[in-house]
C-alpha atoms as a PDB file:
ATOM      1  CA  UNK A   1       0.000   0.000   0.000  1.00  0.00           C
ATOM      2  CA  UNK A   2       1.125   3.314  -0.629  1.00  0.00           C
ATOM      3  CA  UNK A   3       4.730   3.950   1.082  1.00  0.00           C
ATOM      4  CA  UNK A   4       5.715   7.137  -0.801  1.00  0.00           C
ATOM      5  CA  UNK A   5       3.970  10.084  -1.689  1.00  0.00           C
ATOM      6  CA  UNK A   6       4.937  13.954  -2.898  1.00  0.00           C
ATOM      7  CA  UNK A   7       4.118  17.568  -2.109  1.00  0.00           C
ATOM      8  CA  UNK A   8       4.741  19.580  -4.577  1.00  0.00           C
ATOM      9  CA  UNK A   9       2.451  22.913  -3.708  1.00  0.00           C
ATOM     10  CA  UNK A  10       3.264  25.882  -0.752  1.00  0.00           C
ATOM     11  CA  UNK A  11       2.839  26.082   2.647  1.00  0.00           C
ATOM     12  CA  UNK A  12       0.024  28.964   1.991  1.00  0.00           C
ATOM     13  CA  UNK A  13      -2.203  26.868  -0.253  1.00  0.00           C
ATOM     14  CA  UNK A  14      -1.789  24.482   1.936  1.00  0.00           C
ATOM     15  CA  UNK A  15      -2.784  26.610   4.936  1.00  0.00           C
ATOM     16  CA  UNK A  16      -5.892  28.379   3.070  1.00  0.00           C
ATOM     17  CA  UNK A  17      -7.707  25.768   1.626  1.00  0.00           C
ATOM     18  CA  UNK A  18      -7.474  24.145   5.571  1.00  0.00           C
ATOM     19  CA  UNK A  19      -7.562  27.738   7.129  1.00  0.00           C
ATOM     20  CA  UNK A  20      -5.067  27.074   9.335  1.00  0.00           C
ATOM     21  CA  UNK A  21      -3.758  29.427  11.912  1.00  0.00           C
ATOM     22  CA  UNK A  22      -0.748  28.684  13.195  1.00  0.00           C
ATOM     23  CA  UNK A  23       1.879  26.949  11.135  1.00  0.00           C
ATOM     24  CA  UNK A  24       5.138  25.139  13.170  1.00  0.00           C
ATOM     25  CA  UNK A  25       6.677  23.200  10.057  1.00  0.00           C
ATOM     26  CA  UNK A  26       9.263  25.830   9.414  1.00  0.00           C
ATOM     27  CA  UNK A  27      10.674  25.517   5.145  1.00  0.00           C
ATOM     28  CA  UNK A  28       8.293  23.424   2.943  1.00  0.00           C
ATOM     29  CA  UNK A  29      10.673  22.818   0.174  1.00  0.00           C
ATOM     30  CA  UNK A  30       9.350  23.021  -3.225  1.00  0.00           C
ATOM     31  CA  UNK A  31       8.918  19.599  -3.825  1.00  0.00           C
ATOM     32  CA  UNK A  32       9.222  17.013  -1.233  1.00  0.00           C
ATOM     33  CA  UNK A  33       9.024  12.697  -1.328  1.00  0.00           C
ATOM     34  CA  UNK A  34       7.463  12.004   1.711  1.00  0.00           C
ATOM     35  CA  UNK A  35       8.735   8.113   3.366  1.00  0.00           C
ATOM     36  CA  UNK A  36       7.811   5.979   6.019  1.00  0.00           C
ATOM     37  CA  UNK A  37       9.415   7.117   9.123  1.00  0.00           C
ATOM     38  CA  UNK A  38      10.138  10.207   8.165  1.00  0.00           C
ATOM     39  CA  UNK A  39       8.648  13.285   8.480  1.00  0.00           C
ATOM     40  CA  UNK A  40       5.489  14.895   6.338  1.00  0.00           C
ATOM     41  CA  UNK A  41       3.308  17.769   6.517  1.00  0.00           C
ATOM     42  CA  UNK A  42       0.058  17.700   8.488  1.00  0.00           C
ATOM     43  CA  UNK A  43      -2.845  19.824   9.659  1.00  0.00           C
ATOM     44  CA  UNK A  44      -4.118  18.848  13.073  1.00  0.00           C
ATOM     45  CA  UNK A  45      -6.449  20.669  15.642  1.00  0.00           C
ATOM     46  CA  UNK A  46      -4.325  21.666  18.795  1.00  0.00           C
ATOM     47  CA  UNK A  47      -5.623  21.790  22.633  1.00  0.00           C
ATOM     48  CA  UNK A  48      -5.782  25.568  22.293  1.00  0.00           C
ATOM     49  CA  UNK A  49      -8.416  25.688  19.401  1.00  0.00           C
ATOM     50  CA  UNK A  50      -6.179  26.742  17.239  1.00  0.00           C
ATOM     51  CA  UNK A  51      -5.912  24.456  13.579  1.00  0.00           C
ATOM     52  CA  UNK A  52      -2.059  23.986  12.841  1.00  0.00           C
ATOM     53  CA  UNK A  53       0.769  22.616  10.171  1.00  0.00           C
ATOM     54  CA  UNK A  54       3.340  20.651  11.600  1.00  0.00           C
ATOM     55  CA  UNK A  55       6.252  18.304  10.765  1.00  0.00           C
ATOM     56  CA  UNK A  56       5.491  14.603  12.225  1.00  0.00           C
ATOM     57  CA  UNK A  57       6.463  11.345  11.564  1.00  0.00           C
ATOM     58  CA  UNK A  58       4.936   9.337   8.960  1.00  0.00           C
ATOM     59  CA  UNK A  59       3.456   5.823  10.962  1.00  0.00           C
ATOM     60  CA  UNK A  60       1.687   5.528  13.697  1.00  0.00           C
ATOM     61  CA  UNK A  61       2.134   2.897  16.520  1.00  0.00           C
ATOM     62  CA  UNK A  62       1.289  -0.528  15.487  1.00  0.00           C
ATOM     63  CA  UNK A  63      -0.533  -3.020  17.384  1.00  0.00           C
ATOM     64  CA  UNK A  64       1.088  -4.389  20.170  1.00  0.00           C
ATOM     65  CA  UNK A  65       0.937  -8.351  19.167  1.00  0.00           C
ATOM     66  CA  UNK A  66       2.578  -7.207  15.581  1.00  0.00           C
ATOM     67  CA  UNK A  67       5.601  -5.785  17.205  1.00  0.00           C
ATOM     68  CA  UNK A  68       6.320  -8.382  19.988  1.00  0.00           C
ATOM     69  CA  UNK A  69       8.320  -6.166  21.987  1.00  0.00           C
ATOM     70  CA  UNK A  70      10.641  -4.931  19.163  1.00  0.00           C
ATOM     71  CA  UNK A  71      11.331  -1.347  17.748  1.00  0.00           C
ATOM     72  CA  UNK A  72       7.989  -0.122  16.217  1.00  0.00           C
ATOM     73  CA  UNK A  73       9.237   1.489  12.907  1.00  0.00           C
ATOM     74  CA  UNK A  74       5.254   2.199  12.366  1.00  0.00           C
ATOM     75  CA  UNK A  75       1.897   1.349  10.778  1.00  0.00           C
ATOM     76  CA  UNK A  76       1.407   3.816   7.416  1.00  0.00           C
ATOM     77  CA  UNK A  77      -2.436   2.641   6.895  1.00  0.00           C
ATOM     78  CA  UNK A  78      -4.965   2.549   8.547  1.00  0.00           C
ATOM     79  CA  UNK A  79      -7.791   0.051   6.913  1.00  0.00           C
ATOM     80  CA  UNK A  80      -9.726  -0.736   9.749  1.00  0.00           C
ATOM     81  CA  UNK A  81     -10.438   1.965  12.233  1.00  0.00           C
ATOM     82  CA  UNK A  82     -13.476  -0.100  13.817  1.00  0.00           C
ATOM     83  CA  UNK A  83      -9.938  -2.409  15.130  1.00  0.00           C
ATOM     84  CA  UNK A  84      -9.774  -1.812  18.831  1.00  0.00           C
ATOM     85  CA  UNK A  85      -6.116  -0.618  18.609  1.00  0.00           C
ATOM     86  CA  UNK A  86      -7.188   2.363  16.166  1.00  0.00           C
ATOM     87  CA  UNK A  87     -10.468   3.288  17.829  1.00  0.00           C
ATOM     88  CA  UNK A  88      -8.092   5.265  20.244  1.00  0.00           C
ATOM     89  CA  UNK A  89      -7.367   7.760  17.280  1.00  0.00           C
ATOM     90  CA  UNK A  90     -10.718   8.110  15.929  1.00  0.00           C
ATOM     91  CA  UNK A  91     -11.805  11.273  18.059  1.00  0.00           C
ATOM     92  CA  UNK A  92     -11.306  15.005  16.582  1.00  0.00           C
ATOM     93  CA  UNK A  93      -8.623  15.599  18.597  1.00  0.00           C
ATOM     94  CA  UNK A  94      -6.121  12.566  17.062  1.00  0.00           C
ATOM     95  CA  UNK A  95      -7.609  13.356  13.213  1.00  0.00           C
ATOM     96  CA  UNK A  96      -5.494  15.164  10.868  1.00  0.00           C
ATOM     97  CA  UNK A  97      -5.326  15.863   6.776  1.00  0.00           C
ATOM     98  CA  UNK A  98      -2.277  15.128   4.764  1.00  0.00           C
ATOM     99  CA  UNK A  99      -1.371  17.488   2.007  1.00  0.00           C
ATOM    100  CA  UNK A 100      -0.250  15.892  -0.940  1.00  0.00           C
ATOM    101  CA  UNK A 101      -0.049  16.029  -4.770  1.00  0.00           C
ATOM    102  CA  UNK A 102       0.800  12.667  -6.031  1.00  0.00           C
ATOM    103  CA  UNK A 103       1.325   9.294  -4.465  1.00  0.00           C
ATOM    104  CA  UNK A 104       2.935   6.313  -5.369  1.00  0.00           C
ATOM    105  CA  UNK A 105       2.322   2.498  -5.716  1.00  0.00           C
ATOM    106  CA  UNK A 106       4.416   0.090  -7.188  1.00  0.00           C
ATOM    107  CA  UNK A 107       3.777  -2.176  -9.911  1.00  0.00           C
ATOM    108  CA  UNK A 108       2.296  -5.806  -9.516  1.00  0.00           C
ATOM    109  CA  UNK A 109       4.608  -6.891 -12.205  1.00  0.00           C
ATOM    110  CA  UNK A 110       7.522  -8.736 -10.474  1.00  0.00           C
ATOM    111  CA  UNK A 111      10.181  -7.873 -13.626  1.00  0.00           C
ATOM    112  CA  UNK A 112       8.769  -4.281 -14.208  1.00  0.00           C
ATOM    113  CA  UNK A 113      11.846  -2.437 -13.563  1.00  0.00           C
ATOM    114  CA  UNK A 114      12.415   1.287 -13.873  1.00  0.00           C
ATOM    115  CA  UNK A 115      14.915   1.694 -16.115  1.00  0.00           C
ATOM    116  CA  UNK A 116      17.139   4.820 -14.049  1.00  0.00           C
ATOM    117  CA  UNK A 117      17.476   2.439 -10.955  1.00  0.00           C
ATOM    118  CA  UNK A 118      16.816  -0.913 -11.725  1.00  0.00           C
ATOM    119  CA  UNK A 119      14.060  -0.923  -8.788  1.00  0.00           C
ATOM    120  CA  UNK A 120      10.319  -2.224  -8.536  1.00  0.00           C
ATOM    121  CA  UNK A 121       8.941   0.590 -10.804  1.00  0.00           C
ATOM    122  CA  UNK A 122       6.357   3.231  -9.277  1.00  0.00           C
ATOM    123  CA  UNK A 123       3.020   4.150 -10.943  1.00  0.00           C
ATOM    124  CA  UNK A 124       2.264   7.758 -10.087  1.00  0.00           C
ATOM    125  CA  UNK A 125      -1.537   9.023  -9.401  1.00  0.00           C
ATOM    126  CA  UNK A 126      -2.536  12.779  -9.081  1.00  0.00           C
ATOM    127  CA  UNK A 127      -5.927  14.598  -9.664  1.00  0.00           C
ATOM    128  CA  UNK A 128      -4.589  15.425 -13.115  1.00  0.00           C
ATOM    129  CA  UNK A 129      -1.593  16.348 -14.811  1.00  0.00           C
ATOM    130  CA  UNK A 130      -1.232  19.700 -13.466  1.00  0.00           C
ATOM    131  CA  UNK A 131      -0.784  17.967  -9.626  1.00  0.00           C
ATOM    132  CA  UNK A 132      -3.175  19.720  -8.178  1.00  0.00           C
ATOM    133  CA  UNK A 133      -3.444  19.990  -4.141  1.00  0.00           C
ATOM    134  CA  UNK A 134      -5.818  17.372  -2.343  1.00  0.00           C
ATOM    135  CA  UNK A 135      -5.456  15.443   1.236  1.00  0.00           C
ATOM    136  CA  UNK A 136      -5.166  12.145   2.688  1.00  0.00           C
ATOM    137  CA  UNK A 137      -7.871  11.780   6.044  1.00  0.00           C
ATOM    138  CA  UNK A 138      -5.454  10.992   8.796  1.00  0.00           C
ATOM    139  CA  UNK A 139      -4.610  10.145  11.886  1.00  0.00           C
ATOM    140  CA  UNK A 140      -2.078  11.729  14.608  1.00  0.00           C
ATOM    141  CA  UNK A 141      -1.127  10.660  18.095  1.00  0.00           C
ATOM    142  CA  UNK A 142       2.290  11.596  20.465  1.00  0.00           C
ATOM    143  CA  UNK A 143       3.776   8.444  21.235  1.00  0.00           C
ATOM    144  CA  UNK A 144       6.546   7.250  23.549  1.00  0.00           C
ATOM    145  CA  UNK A 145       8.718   4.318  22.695  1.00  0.00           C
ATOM    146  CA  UNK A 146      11.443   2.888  20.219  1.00  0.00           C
ATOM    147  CA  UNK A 147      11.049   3.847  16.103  1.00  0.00           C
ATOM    148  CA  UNK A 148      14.792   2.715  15.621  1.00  0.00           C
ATOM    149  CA  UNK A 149      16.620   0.255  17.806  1.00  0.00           C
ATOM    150  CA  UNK A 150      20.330   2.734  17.436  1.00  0.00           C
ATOM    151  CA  UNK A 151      18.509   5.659  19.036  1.00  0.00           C
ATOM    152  CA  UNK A 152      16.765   3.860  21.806  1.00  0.00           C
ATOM    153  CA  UNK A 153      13.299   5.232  23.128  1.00  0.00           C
ATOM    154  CA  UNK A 154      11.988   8.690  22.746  1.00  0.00           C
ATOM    155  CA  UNK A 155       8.686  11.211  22.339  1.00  0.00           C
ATOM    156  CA  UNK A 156       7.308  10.969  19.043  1.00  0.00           C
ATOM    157  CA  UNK A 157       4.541  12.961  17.336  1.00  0.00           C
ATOM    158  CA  UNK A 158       3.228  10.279  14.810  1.00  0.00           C
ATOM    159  CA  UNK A 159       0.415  10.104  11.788  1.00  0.00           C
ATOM    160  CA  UNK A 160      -0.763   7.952   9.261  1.00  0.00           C
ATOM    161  CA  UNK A 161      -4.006   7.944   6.901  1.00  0.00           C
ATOM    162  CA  UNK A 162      -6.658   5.622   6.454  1.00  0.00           C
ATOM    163  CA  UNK A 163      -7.053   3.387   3.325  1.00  0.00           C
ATOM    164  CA  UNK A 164     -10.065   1.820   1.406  1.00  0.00           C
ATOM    165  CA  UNK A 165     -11.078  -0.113  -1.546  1.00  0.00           C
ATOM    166  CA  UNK A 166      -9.193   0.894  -4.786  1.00  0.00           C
ATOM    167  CA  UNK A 167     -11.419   2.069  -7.625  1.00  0.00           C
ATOM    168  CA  UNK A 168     -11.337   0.980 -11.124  1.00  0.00           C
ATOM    169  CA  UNK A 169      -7.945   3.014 -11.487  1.00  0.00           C
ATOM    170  CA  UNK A 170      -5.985   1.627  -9.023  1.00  0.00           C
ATOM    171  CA  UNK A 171      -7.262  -2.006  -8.773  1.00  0.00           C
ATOM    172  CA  UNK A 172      -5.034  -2.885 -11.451  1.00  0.00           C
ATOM    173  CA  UNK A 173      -1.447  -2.094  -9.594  1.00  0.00           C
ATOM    174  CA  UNK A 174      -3.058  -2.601  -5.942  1.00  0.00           C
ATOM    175  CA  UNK A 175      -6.338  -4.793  -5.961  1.00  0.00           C
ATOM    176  CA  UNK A 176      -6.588  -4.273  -1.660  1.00  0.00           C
ATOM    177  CA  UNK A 177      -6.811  -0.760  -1.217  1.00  0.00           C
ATOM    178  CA  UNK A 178      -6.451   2.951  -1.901  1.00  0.00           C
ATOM    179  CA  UNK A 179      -5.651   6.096   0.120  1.00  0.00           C
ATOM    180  CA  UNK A 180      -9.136   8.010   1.459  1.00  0.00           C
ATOM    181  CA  UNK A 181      -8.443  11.210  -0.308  1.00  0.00           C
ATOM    182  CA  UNK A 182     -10.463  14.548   0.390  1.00  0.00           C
ATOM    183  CA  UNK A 183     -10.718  16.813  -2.914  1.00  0.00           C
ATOM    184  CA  UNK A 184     -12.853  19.353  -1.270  1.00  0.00           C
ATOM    185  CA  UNK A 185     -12.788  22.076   1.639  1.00  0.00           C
ATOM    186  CA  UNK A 186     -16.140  20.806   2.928  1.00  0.00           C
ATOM    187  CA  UNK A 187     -14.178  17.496   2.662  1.00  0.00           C
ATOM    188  CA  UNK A 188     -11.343  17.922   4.897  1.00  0.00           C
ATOM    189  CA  UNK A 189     -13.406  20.607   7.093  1.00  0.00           C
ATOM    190  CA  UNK A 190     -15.570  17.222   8.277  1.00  0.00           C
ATOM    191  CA  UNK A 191     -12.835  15.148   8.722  1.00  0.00           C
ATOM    192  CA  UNK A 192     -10.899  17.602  10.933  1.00  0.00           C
ATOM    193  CA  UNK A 193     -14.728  18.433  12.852  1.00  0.00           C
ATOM    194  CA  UNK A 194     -17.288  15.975  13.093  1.00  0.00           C
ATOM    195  CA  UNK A 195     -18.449  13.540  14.838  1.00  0.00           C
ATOM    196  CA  UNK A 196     -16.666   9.965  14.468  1.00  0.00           C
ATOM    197  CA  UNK A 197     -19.863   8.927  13.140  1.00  0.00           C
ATOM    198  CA  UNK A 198     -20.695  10.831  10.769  1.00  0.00           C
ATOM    199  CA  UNK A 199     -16.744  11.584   9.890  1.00  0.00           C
ATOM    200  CA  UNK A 200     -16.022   7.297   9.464  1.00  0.00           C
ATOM    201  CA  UNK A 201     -18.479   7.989   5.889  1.00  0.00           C
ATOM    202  CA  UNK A 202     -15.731   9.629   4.195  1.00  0.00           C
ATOM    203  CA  UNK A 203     -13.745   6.064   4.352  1.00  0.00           C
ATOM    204  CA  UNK A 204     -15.164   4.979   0.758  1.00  0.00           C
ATOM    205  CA  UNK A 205     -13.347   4.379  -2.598  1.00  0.00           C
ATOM    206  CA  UNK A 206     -12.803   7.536  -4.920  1.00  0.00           C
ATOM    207  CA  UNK A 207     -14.652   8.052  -8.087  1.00  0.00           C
ATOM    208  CA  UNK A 208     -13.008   6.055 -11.056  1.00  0.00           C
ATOM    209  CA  UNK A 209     -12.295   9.653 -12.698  1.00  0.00           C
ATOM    210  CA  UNK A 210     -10.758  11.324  -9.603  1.00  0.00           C
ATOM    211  CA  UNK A 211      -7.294  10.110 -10.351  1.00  0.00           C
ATOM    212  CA  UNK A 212      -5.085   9.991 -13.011  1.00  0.00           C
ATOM    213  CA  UNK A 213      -1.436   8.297 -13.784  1.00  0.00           C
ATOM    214  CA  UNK A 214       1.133  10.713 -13.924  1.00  0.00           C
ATOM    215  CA  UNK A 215       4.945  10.855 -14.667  1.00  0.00           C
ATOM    216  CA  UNK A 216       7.322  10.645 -11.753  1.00  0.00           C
ATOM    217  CA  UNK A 217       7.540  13.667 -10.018  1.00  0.00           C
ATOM    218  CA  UNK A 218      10.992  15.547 -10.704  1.00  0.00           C
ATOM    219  CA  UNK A 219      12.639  14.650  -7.467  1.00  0.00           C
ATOM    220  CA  UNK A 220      12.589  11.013  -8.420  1.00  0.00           C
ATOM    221  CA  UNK A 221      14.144  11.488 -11.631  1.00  0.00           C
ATOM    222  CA  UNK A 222      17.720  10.162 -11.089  1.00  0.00           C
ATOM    223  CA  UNK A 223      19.253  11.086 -13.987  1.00  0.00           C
ATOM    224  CA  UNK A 224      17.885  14.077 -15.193  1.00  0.00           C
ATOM    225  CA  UNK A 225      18.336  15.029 -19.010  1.00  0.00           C
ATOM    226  CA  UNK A 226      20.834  17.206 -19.989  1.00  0.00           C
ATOM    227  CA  UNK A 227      20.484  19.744 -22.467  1.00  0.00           C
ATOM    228  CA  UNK A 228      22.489  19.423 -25.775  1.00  0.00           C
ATOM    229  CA  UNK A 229      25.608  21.037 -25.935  1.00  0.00           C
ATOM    230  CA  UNK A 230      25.825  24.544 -28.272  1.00  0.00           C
ATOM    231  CA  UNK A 231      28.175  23.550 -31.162  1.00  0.00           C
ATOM    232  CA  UNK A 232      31.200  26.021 -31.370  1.00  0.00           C
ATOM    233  CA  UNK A 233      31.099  28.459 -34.168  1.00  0.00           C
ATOM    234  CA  UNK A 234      34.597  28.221 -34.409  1.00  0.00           C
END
């Protein structure tokens, strides 16, 4: 299920379409590849009232019984929120939206390389070609424990985003699932504000024409093409 996913918009379109007040995720660059247990963009509602962007760290904690007493390096889905171990996130105050512009999944095909790396290739899915801004619906929580076995335990502030079946688009590359994605103010404004039960009805699969398949965004282009060279007039 999606692992990698890119921003490529500003911090203020981020923080108008979500009105956000207060933003605490100092330099978006210009285009960012967001991984697993690293940290990505999110807008969360804070203990003050106020809505705010921050920096946390892409998984949240997984289920006990998965991790067996090991480092938790983090759960990036979240399929089934009615599981007892996610119902602890479901309330306002632990939901979040993830800005994003494309996201990734790679192909089915076990000899589809891409040809710069020689790695599982990546199909690419935006609204449309332009890349316009949408958001994952999400999930955030401060946790205390051990991401990475070298740095030993410490305070984490964690999110994820919940996933659902893939529509006609996507079934092809990923037959289980899809990101939830919110292409609409009213959208995200219920995710980040309503009740859990009337909130859990955005989990459903995207239209078949909400999504297309894109190129690679620019920061995954290894080798980038190089212009040819002027010929000397002399």
């Amino acid at each position: 299920m999606c692992n990698l996913y890119n921003i490529t918009t500003t911090q203020e379109a981020v923080r108008q379409w979500t009105r956000t007040l207060r933003d605490i995720s100092g330099n978006l660059e210009p285009s960012v590849d967001v991984y697993p247990n690293q940290p990505g963009p999110v807008v969360r509602n804070t203990a003050d009232g106020k809505r705010e962007l921050a920096k946390l760290l892409w998984g949240l904690p997984t289920p006990p019984e998965r991790t067996k007493g090991k480092a938790d390096y983090g759960t990036t889905n979240v399929r089934n929120p009615q599981y007892s171990h996610w119902q602890q996130f479901v309330g306002v105050e632990h939901r979040c939206v993830v800005p994003v512009t494309s996201f990734a999944e790679p192909s089915p095909a076990p000899s589809d390389k891409d040809p710069e790396t020689g790695i599982q290739r990546n199909y690419w899915f935006a609204r449309d070609e332009s890349r316009p801004l949408f958001f994952f619906a999400g999930f955030r929580t401060r946790w205390q424990g051990v991401r990475k076995v070298k740095d030993g335990p410490g305070d984490f502030e964690l999110f994820a985003f919940m996933t659902t079946k893939p529509n006609a688009l996507i079934a092809p590359i990923h037959e289980k699932a899809m990101p939830v994605i919110l292409t609409t103010s009213e959208e995200t404004e219920a995710w980040l504000t309503a009740p859990w039960a009337e909130a859990r009805h955005l989990q459903r699969t995207a239209p078949d024409d909400a999504l297309v398949i894109v190129e690679k965004p620019a920061t995954q282009i290894k080798f980038p093409r190089q212009a040819p060279a002027q010929g000397s007039l002399f």
